[in-house]
Structure formats: C-alpha cells, structure tokens
Protein backbone atom coordinates (compact mmCIF):
# COMPACT_ATOMS: atom_id res chain seq x y z
CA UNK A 1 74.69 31.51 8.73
CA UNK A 2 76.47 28.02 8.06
CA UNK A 3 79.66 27.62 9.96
CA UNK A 4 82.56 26.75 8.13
CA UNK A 5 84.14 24.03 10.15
CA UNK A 6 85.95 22.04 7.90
CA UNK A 7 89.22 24.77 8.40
CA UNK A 8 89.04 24.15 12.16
CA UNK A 9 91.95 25.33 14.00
CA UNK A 10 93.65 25.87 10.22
CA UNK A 11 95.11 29.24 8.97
CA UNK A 12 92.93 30.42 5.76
CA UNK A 13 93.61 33.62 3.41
CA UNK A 14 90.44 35.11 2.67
CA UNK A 15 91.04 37.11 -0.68
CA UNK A 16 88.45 39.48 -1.98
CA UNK A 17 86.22 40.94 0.87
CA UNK A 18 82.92 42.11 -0.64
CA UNK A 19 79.88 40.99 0.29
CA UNK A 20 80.35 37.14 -0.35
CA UNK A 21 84.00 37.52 1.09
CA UNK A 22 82.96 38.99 4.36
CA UNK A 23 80.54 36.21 4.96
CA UNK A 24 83.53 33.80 4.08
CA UNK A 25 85.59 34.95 6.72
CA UNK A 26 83.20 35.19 9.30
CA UNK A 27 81.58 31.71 8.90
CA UNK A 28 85.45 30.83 8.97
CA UNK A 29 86.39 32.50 12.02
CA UNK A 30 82.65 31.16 13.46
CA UNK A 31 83.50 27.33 12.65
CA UNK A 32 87.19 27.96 14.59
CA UNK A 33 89.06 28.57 11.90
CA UNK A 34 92.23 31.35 12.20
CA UNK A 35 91.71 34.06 9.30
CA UNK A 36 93.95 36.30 7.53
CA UNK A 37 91.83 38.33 4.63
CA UNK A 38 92.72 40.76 2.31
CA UNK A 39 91.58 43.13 -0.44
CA UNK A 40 93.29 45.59 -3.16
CA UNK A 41 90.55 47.82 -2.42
CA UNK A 42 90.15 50.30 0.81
CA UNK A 43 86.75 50.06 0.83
CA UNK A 44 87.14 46.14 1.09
CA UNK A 45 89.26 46.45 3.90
CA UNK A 46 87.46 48.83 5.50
CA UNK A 47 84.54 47.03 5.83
CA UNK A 48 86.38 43.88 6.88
CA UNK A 49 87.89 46.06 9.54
CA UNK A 50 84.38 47.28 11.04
CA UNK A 51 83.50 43.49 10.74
CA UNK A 52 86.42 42.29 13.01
CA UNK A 53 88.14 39.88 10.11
CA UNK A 54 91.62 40.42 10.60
CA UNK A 55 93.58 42.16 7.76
CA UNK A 56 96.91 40.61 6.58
CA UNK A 57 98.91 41.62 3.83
CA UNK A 58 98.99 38.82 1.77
CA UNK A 59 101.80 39.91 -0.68
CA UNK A 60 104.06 39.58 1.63
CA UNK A 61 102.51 36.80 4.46
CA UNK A 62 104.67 33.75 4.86
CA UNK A 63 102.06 30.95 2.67
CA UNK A 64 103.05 28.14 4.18
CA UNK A 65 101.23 28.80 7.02
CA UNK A 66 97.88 28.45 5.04
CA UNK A 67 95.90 25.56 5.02
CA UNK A 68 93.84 27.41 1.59
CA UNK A 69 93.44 30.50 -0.26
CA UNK A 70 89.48 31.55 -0.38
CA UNK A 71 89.24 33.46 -3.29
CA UNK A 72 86.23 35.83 -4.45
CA UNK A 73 84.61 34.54 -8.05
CA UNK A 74 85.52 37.98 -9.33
CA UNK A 75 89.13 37.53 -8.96
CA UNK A 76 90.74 36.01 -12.02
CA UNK A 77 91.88 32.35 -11.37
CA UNK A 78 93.37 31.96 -14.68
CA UNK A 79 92.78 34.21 -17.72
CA UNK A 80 93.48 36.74 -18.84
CA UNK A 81 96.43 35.88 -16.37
CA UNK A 82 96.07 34.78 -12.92
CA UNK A 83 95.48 37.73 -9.74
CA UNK A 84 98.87 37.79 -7.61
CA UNK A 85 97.50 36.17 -4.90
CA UNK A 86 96.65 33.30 -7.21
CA UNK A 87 99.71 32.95 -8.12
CA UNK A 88 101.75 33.49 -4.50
CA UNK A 89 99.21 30.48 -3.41
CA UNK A 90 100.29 28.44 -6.73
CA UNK A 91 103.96 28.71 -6.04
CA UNK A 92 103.25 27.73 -2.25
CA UNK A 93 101.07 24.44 -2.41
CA UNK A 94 98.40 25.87 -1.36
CA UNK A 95 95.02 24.89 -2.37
CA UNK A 96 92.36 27.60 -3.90
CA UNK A 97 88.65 27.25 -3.51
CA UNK A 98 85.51 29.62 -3.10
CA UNK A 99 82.77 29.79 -1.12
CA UNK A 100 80.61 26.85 -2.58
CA UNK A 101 83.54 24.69 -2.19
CA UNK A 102 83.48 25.57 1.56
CA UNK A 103 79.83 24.75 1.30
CA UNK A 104 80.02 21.54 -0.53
CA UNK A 105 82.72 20.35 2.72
CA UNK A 106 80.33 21.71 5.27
CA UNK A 107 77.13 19.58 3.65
CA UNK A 108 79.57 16.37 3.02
CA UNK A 109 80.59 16.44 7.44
CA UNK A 110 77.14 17.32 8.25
CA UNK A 111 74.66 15.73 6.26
CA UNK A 112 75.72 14.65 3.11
CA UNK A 113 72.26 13.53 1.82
CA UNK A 114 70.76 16.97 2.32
CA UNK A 115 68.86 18.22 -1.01
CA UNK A 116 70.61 20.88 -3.22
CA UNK A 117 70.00 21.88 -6.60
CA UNK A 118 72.08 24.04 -8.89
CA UNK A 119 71.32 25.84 -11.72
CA UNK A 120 74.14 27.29 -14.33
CA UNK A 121 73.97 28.23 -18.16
CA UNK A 122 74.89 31.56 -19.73
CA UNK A 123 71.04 32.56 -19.73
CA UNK A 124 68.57 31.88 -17.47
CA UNK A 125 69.78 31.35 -14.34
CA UNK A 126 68.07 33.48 -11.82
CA UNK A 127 64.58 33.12 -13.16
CA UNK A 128 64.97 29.03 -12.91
CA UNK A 129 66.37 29.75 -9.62
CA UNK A 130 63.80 31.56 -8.34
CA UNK A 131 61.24 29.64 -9.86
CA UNK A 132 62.52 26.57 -8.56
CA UNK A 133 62.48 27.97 -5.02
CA UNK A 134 58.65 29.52 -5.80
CA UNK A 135 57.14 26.24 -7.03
CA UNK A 136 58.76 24.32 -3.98
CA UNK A 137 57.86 26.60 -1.22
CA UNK A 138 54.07 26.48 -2.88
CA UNK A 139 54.47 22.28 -2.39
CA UNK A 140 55.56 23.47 1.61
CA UNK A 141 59.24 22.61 0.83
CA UNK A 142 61.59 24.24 3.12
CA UNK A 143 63.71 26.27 0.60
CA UNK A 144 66.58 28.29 0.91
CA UNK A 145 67.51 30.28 -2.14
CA UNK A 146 71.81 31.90 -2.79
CA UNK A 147 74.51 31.73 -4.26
CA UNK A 148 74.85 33.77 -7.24
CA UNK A 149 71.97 35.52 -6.63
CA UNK A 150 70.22 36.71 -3.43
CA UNK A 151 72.09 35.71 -0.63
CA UNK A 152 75.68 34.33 -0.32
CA UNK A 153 75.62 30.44 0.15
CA UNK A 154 77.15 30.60 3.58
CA UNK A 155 74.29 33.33 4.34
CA UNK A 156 71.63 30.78 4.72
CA UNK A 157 70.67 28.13 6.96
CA UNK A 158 72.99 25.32 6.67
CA UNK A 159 71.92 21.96 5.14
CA UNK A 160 69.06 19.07 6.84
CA UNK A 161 67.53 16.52 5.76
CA UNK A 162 64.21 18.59 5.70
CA UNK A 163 65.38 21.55 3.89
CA UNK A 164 66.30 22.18 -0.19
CA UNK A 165 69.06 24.69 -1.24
CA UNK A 166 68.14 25.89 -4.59
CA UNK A 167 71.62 27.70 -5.69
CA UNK A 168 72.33 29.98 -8.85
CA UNK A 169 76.11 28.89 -9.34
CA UNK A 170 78.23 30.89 -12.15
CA UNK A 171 81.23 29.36 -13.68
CA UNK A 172 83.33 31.23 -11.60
CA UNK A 173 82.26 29.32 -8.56
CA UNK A 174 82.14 26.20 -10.45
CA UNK A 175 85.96 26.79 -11.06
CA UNK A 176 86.49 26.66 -7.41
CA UNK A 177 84.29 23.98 -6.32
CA UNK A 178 85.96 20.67 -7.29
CA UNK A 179 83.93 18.51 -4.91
CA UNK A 180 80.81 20.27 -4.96
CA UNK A 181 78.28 17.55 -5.63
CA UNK A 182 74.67 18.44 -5.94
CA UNK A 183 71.42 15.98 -5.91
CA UNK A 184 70.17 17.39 -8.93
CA UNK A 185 72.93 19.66 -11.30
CA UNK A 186 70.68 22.02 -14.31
CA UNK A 187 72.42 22.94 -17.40
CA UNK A 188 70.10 25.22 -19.36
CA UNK A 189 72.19 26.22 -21.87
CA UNK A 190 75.60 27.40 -23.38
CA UNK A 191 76.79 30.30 -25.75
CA UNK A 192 79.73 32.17 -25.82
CA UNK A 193 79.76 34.17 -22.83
CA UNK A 194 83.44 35.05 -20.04
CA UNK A 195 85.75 34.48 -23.15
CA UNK A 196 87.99 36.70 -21.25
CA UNK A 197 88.01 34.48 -18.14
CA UNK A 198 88.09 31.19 -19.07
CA UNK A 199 90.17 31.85 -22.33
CA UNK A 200 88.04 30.00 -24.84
CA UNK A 201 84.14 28.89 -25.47
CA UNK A 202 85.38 25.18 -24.82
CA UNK A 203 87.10 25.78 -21.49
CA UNK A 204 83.99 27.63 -20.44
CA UNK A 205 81.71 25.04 -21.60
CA UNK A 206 83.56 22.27 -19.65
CA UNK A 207 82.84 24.15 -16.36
CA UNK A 208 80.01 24.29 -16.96
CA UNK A 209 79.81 20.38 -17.66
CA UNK A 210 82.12 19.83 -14.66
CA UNK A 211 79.08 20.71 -12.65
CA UNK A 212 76.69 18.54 -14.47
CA UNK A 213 79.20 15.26 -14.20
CA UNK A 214 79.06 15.96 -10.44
CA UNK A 215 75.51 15.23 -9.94
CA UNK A 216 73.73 13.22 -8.63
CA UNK A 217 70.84 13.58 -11.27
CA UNK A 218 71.22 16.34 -14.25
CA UNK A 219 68.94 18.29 -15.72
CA UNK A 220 70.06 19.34 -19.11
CA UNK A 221 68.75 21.74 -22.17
CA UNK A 222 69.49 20.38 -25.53
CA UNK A 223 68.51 22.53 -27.37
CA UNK A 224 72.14 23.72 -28.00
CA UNK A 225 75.05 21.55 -29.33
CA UNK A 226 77.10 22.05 -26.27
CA UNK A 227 74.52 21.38 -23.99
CA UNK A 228 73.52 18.20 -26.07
CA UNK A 229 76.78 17.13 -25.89
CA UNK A 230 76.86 17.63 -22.57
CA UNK A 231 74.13 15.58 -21.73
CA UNK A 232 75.39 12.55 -24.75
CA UNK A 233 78.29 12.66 -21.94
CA UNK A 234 76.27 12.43 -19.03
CA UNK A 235 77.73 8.41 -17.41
CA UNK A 236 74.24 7.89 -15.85
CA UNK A 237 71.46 7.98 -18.61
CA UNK A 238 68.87 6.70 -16.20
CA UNK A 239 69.06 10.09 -14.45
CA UNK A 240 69.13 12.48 -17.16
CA UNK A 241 66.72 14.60 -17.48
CA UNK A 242 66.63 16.27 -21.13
CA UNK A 243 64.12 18.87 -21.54
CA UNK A 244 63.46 20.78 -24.57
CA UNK A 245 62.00 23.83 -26.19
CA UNK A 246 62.36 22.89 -29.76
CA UNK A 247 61.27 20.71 -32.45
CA UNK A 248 63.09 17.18 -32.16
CA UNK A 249 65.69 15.62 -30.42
CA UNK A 250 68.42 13.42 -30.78
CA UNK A 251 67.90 12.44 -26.95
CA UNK A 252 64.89 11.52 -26.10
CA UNK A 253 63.53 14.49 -23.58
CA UNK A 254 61.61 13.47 -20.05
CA UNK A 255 59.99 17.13 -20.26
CA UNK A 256 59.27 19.24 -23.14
CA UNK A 257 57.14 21.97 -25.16
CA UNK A 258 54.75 22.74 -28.14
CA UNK A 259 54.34 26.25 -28.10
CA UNK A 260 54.02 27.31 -24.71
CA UNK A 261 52.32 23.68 -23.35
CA UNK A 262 54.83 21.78 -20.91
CA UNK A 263 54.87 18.19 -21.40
CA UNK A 264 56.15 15.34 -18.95
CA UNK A 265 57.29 11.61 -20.23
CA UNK A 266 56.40 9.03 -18.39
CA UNK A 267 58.91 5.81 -18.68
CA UNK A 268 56.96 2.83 -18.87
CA UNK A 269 58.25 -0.73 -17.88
CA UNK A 270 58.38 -1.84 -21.54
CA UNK A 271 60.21 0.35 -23.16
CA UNK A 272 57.83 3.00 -24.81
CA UNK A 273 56.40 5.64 -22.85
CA UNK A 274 53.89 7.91 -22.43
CA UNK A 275 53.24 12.08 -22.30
CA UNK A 276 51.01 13.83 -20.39
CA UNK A 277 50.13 17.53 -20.72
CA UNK A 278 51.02 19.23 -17.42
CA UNK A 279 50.93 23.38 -17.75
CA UNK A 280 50.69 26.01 -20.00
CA UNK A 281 52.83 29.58 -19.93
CA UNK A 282 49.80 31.55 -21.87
CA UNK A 283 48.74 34.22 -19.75
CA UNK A 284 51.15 34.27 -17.67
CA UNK A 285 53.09 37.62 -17.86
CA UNK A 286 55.96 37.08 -15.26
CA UNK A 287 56.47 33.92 -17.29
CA UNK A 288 56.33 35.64 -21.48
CA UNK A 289 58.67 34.35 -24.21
CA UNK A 290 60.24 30.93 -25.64
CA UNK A 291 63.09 31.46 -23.09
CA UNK A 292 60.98 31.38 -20.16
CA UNK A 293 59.31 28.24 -21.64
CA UNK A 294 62.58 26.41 -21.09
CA UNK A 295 63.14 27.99 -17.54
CA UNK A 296 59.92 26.32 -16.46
CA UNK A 297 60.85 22.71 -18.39
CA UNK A 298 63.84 23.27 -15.67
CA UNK A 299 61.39 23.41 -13.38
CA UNK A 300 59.25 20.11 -13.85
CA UNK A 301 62.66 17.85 -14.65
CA UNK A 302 63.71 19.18 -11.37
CA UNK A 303 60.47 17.65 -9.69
CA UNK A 304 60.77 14.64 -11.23
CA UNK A 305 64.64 14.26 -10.56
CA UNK A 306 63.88 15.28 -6.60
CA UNK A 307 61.01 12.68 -6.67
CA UNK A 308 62.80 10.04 -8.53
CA UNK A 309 65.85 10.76 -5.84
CA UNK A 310 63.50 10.63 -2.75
CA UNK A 311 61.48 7.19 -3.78
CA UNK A 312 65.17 5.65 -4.58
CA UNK A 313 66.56 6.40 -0.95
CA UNK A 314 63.12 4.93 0.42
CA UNK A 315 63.37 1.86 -1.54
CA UNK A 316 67.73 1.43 -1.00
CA UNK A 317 69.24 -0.05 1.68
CA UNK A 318 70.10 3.24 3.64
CA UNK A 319 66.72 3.46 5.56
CA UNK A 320 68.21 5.50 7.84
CA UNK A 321 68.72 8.95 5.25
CA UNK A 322 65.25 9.45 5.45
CA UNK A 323 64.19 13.19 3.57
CA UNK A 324 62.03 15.04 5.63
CA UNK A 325 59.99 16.82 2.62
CA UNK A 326 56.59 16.37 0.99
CA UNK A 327 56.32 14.40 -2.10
CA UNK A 328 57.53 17.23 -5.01
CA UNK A 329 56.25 15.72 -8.01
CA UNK A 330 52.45 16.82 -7.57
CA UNK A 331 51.62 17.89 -11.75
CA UNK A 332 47.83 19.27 -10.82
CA UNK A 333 49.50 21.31 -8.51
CA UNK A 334 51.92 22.77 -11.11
CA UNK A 335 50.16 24.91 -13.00
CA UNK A 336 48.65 27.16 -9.95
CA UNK A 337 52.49 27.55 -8.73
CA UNK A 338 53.77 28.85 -12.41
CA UNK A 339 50.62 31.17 -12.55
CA UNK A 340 51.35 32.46 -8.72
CA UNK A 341 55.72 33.28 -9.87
CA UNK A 342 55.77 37.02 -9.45
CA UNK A 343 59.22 37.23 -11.59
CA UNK A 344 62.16 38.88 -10.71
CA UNK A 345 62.88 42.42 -11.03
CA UNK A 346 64.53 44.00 -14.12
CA UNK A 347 64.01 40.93 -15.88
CA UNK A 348 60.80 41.09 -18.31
CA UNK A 349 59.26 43.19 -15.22
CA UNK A 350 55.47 44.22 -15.88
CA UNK A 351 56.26 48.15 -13.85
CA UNK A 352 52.39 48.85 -15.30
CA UNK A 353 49.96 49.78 -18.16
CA UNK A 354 47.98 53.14 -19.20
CA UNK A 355 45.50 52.86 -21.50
CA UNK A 356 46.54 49.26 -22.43
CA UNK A 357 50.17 50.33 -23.15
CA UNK A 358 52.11 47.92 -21.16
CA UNK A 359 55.26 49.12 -19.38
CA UNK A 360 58.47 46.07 -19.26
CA UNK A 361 61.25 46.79 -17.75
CA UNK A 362 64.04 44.66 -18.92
CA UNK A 363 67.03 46.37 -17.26
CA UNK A 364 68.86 43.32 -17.03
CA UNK A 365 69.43 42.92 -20.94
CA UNK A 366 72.77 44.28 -21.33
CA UNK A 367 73.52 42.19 -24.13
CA UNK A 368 71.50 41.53 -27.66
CA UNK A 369 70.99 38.67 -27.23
CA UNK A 370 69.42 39.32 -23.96
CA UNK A 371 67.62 41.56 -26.04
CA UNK A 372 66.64 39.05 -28.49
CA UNK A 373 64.46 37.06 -25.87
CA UNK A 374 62.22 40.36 -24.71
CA UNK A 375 61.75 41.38 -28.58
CA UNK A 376 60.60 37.78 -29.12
CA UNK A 377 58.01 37.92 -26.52
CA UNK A 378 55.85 40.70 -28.35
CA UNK A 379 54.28 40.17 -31.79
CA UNK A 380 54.26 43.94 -32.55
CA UNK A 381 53.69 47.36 -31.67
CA UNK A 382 57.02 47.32 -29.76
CA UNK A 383 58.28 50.91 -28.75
CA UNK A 384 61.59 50.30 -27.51
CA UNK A 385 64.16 52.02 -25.33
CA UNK A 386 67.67 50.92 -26.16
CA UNK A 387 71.14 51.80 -25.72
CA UNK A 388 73.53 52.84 -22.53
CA UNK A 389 77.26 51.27 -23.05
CA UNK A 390 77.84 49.00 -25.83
CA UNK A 391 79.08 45.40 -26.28
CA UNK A 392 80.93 44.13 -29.53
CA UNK A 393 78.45 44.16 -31.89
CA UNK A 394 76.03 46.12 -31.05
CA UNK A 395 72.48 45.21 -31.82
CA UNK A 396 73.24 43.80 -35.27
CA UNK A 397 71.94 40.38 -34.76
CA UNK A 398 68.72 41.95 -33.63
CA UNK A 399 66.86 42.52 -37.51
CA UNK A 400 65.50 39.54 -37.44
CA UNK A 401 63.40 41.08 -34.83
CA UNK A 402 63.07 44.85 -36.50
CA UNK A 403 59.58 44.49 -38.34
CA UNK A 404 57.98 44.19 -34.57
CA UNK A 405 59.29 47.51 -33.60
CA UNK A 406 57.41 50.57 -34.18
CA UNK A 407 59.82 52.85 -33.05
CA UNK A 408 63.30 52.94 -31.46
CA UNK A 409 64.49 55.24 -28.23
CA UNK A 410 68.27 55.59 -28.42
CA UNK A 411 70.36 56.49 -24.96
CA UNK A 412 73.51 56.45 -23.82
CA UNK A 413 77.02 56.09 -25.30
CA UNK A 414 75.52 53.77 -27.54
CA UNK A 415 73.15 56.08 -29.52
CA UNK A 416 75.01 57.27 -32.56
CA UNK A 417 76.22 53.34 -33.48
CA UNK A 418 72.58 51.93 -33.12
CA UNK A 419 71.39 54.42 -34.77
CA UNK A 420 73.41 53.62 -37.85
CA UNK A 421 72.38 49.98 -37.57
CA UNK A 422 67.99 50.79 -37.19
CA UNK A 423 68.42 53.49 -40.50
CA UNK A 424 65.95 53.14 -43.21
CA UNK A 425 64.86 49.80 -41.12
CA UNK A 426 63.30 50.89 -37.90
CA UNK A 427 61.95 54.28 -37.45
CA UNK A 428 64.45 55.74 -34.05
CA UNK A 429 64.74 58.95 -32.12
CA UNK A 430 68.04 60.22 -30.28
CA UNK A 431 66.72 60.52 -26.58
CA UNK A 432 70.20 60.62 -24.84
CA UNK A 433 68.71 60.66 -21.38
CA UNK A 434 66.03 57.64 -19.76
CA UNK A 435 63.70 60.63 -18.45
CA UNK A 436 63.16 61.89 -21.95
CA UNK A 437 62.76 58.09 -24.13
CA UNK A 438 59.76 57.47 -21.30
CA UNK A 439 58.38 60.49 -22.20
CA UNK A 440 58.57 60.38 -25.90
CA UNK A 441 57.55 56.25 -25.74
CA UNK A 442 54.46 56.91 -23.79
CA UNK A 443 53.29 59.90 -25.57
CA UNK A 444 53.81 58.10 -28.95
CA UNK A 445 52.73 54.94 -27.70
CA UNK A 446 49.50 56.19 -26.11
CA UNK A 447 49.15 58.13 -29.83
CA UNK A 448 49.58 54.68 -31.53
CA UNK A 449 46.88 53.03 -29.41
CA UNK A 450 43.98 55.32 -30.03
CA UNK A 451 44.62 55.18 -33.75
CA UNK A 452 44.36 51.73 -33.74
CA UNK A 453 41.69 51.80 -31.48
CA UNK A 454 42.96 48.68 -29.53
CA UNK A 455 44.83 47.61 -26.45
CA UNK A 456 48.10 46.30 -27.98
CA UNK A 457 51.28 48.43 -27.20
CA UNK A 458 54.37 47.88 -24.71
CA UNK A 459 57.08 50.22 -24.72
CA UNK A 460 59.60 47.50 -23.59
CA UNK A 461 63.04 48.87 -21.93
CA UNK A 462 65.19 46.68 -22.97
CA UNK A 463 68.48 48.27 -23.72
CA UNK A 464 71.29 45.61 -25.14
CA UNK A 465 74.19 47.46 -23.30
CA UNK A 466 76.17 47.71 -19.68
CA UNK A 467 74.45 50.57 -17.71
CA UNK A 468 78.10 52.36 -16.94
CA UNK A 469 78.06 55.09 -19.50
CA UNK A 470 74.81 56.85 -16.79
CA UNK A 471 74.20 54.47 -14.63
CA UNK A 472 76.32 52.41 -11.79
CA UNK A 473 74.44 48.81 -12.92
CA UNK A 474 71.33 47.26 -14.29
CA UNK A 475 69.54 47.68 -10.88
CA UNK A 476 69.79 51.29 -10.73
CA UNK A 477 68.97 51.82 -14.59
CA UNK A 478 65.87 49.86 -14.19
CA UNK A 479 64.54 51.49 -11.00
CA UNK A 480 65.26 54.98 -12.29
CA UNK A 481 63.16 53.59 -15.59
CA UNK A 482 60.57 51.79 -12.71
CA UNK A 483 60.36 55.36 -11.44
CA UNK A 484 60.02 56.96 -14.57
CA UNK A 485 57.10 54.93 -15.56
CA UNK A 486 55.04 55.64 -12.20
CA UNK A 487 55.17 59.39 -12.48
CA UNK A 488 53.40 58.95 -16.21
CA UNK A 489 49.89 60.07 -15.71
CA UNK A 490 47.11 57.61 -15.25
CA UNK A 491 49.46 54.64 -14.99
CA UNK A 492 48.15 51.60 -13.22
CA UNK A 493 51.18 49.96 -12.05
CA UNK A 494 51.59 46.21 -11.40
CA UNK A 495 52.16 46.43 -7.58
CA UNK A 496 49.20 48.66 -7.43
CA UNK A 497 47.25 46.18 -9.07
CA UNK A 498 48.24 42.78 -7.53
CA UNK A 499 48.11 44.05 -3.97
C-alpha cells in the first residue's frame, strides 16, 4: 500500500467509504494523517468501523478544521447538482480531491520521475490497460496495474524509479486530480457518455483533455473529432503520439493500421519518414474486432513514448534520474506479447466451442454501441443473446449490423422493445431467462452448423443493456452465462484448452 503522507499531521474528511474509500483512509491514517470519514450508507460505515477509520458525521463537523475533503468518484462533484458534502466543503474553503490526486502528491515528494501511464476514453479502457501492463511485464518491466480497474491506486506498491504504474483513470478521477501529471497520458477516444455528470458532451470531453494537457507525452486516437481536436491542441507536437485505425489523417499518425496490420513511423532527420510493419491482430481471439485494433495502436505509441522518454533523460542534463527498466521499444518482440494477452473477462471472452460453435461472452456490453464492436467482429452466423435493462435507445443503431445475425435471444426487461425493433429484420425468440437463450442458441446453433457442414457459428452474449432488471452487474450476468455455457454437453472450454 502507498502511504499518503502529503496530509501529515492534517485533519482530512474521507467521504464515500467503499472499497477505494477505505484504502483512502487507511493510507491516510498510515502516512500520519488525522481522519474523519463518512458514508450515507450503513454498510459503508460499517465496514469502515471493522477497519478502525474513525466515523464522523460530516453534516454537522466543524470544516474548518479540514485540511481537504477526499471524495469517492461516485459521488457527484457537480451535476446533476453537487452531493452535500460537496457543497459543506465549497462553502468552507476547503479543497476536494480523490484518490489519484493523493497519488499524484505522493509520486511528486517521492520520486517525481517514476513512470506512469494513464489510459481514459469512453471505450476501451481496461483492455489497453491491461494490455499495456501484459506487453510490459513480457519485456520484464516491473508493472503495477489500478485505478479504475483492478486494484485501487493507493493499493499498490508506491512509485520507483524501476517500476511502471499502468492506471485506468475515468473522468471522475480526472475531475479530482488537478496536478496529476503522468509520463505518458492515452486518449483513445470520445463519444457521448456521463451526460448526467458532467452536464454536457463538451465538459466531459475537456476532462478528458485535461488529462492529456498534463502529460508528459500523449498518446491520442484521432479517429474521432474530439479526440483530433484534442490532439490539434496538444502544446508539445514533438511528443504526440497519434495513432489511428482509419483511412487518413489530418495529423500525421506515429502508429497506425490497414486492416488488422499495426504499423510504426519512424521520424527521420530530414523530414520524411519511414513505416515499418510491426504485428498483426489475425488470429488472435482475445484480441478480435476494429476496436481492439486501436487498443493495441495504444499499445505500441506507448512503447515508443516510454522509449523516447527514457533515451531523453539519458541524454539531458539530469544524469542523476536514471530509470531502472529495460529498453521497452523491442518491435520483434511485439508480436509474441499481443499473441500471449489472455483478455479480460466479460469482455469479448472466448468461455469455449462445441462442435466449432464458439461461445463469447460479452457481459460487459451494456450499451449498443458496446454492442456494435462484438457484432463487428463476426462476419456471420451470429446467434445472439440480447437484452436485460435498457438504455435510451435501445438497439436501434445496431441494423447496420442485422444481416450478420441469424437469430436473436431476447431477455430481460428489455425483450418486448427489441423485439419490436429485430421484426421482419432479424429472425428473434422471447427467452426471458439466460438459462433458457443458452439452451435454445446452442441447440439451434449446433443445428445451423451441421447443415452447413462447416465450423462457422458463435452464439455471442452480448446483451446492449445494464444487468439490474436479473442480475446485480455485468460480472455476475456473465459468469452465470460462463456457467451456463460449461454445463452444455461436449463443450471444450477455453480454460480447459489453454491449460
């Protein structure tokens, strides 16, 4: 755990003690600092209780006596109006910041030079993340991986000079992190996403860009207009890195794609510059789809952008920072690493095949256009399990994507409105429950197969809606579906196969 010594003999209010709130407090109260935390919920306090964080009422604690409010990411800071406590600090002076914040000040007394990248965009995140951390650990980087996913930041060992943290950071956190400056910042992209916390798409998409003009070096998509603009705004061109996915660019990219081929661009002392061909995504299943395709351009900009940052504190005049890590940017090493990712679960998951039906589970799509990116990563012959809660719109924006599906599993709340969208367009059957769409998918699927007389099926659970209406998250959904799947008879499941 990183102690938080930057609050040293200071009062702090702790609000909002879940899991990334109780390790607030206690790397507080480890690095000497005097706590007061607080939660509206029981269970919060509770739990603080057991932990020995002392509990103070802050709606009526005298807030001049705090040196800062820590505040969860969860709580609202200012839309759709700001949480009490937000507001009691407001009125008092007092300063409000989260739990990167408190690691930014711990990195900046310690060792300011240590390595840490960050990763934000509306999509994306966590696989970039954890296929930043995957690639470095194969190049015997000392990696540790939080933030907004895994661990919370002040979980993990605290920063050196020999040692990367590779953080997931959400806008949330960004909000309360005004002097978090990472070595290398990666936007990957931007659509509307958190209207209802930041108030509009162009507050959201400048905290998102507040991160980026932070960095040291930035690694930005532009393959959006946001994030291109974002990048057109970046004050240090020298160390942008633009990566993209598409066809053209009004910035000129240091890594990009044709088809699912990576390319780097060398710079070359005369002003033109060179490409070189460094990996390729076919085959690789933990790795399927044009999203993923930008995820691991992320990747490669971040080598070069750790590389580039390495050589320049060799060559400056601070011989003293020395990094204590191997040499990153090692291309004929690249390709083994991306083939090695495992993925992460519930996110384009390979649970197994039977008979050459392939089995994804894609809890983690609660939205369409979620959605959009596992439909886009099969041809055809998609038998698809959809539905649970639903989002505005429903799956709508998803016919562009119809003709691949041979046949549509509705469940959940969702059912009857999707399956007035898919009539007379995609063939659908009203499951209701997860235990019977398996059922019906694999025993049609399995039907399909033999017909065809060819190995070319996925039923792909991928459902385009919040797990509430049966389910208490995406987790749970796509274990119980994980489950499902390795009761079927015959199946060969993934773990069973890669052991």
């Amino acid at each position: 755990m990183i102690r938080a010594e930057t609050f040293r003999n200071k009062r702090v209010a702790v609000f909002g003690l879940g899991g990334s709130g109780l390790v607030v407090a206690r790397a507080l109260l480890d690095g000497g600092a005097e706590v007061a935390g607080w939660d509206d919920g029981e269970a919060g306090r509770s739990a603080a209780e057991a932990d020995g964080i002392p509990l103070v009422d802050l709606s009526d604690a005298d807030w001049s006596e705090f040196a800062a409010l820590v505040l969860a990411p969860g709580v609202p800071l200012t839309h759709p109006e700001p949480h009490w406590a937000v507001k009691l600090a407001n009125d008092a002076g007092v300063e409000i910041i989260g739990d990167m914040e408190l690691f930014a000040r711990t990195r900046a007394q310690s060792h300011p030079a240590a390595s840490v990248v960050a990763i934000t965009g509306t999509n994306g995140k966590s696989t970039t993340t954890a296929l930043i951390t995957h690639v470095l650990e194969k190049l015997g980087v000392d990696v540790e991986m939080g933030g907004n996913i895994g661990k919370a930041v002040l979980s993990l060992e605290p920063p050196a000079l020999d040692r990367v943290h590779v953080l997931e950071v959400s806008s949330y956190q960004i909000d309360l992190a005004p002097t978090f400056e990472p070595t290398v910042g990666v936007l990957l992209n931007i659509t509307p996403d958190h209207i209802d916390r930041h108030g509009t798409l162009e507050n959201y998409a400048a905290v998102k860009a507040r991160l980026i003009s932070n960095s040291d070096r930035a690694v930005v998509g532009i393959d959006d207009d946001l994030t291109k603009a974002v990048a057109e705004n970046y004050d240090e061109p020298s160390r942008l890195y633009a990566i993209t996915a598409g066809k053209g660019a009004a910035i000129i990219p240091r890594a990009y794609a044709i088809g699912t081929s990576l390319f780097a661009r060398a710079e070359e002392d005369r002003g033109h510059s060179s490409s070189t061909k460094v990996a390729s995504l076919t085959g690789i299943g933990s790795l399927r789809g044009p999203h993923n395709v930008q995820n691991a351009l992320a990747v490669l900009a971040v080598l070069r952008a750790l590389q580039d940052h390495k050589d320049a504190l060799a060559e400056s005049e601070a011989a003293d920072v020395v990094w204590d890590i191997p040499n990153v940017w090692r291309p004929t090493e690249f390709q083994a690493a991306l083939a090695s990712f495992p993925g992460l679960p519930h996110r384009m998951e390979d649970v197994g095949d039977a008979h050459g039906v392939l089995y994804v589970n894609d809890s983690k799509a609660t939205n369409a256009e979620a959605t959009a990116k596992a439909l886009s990563a099969f041809e055809d012959n998609i038998y698809w399990i959809v539905g649970g809660k639903p989002k505005e719109g429903g799956i709508a924006s998803l016919e562009p994507f119809f003709s691949r599906i041979k046949k549509a599993y509705l469940i959940g709340d969702a059912a009857a409105e999707f399956a007035e969208t898919l009539e007379g367009k995609v063939p659908y059957q009203r499951c209701g429950k997860l235990d019977v769409a398996v059922a019906a998918a694999a025993s049609q699927s399995e039907s399909a197969r033999i017909e065809g007389g060819k190995m070319s099926a996925v039923v792909l659970f991928s459902p385009a809606c919040a797990s509430f209406d049966q389910f208490k998250n995406f987790e749970v959904r796509g274990d119980t579906f994980r489950d499902y799947v390795g009761a079927l008879p015959e199946i060969k499941l993934t773990s069973e196969t890669s052991a």
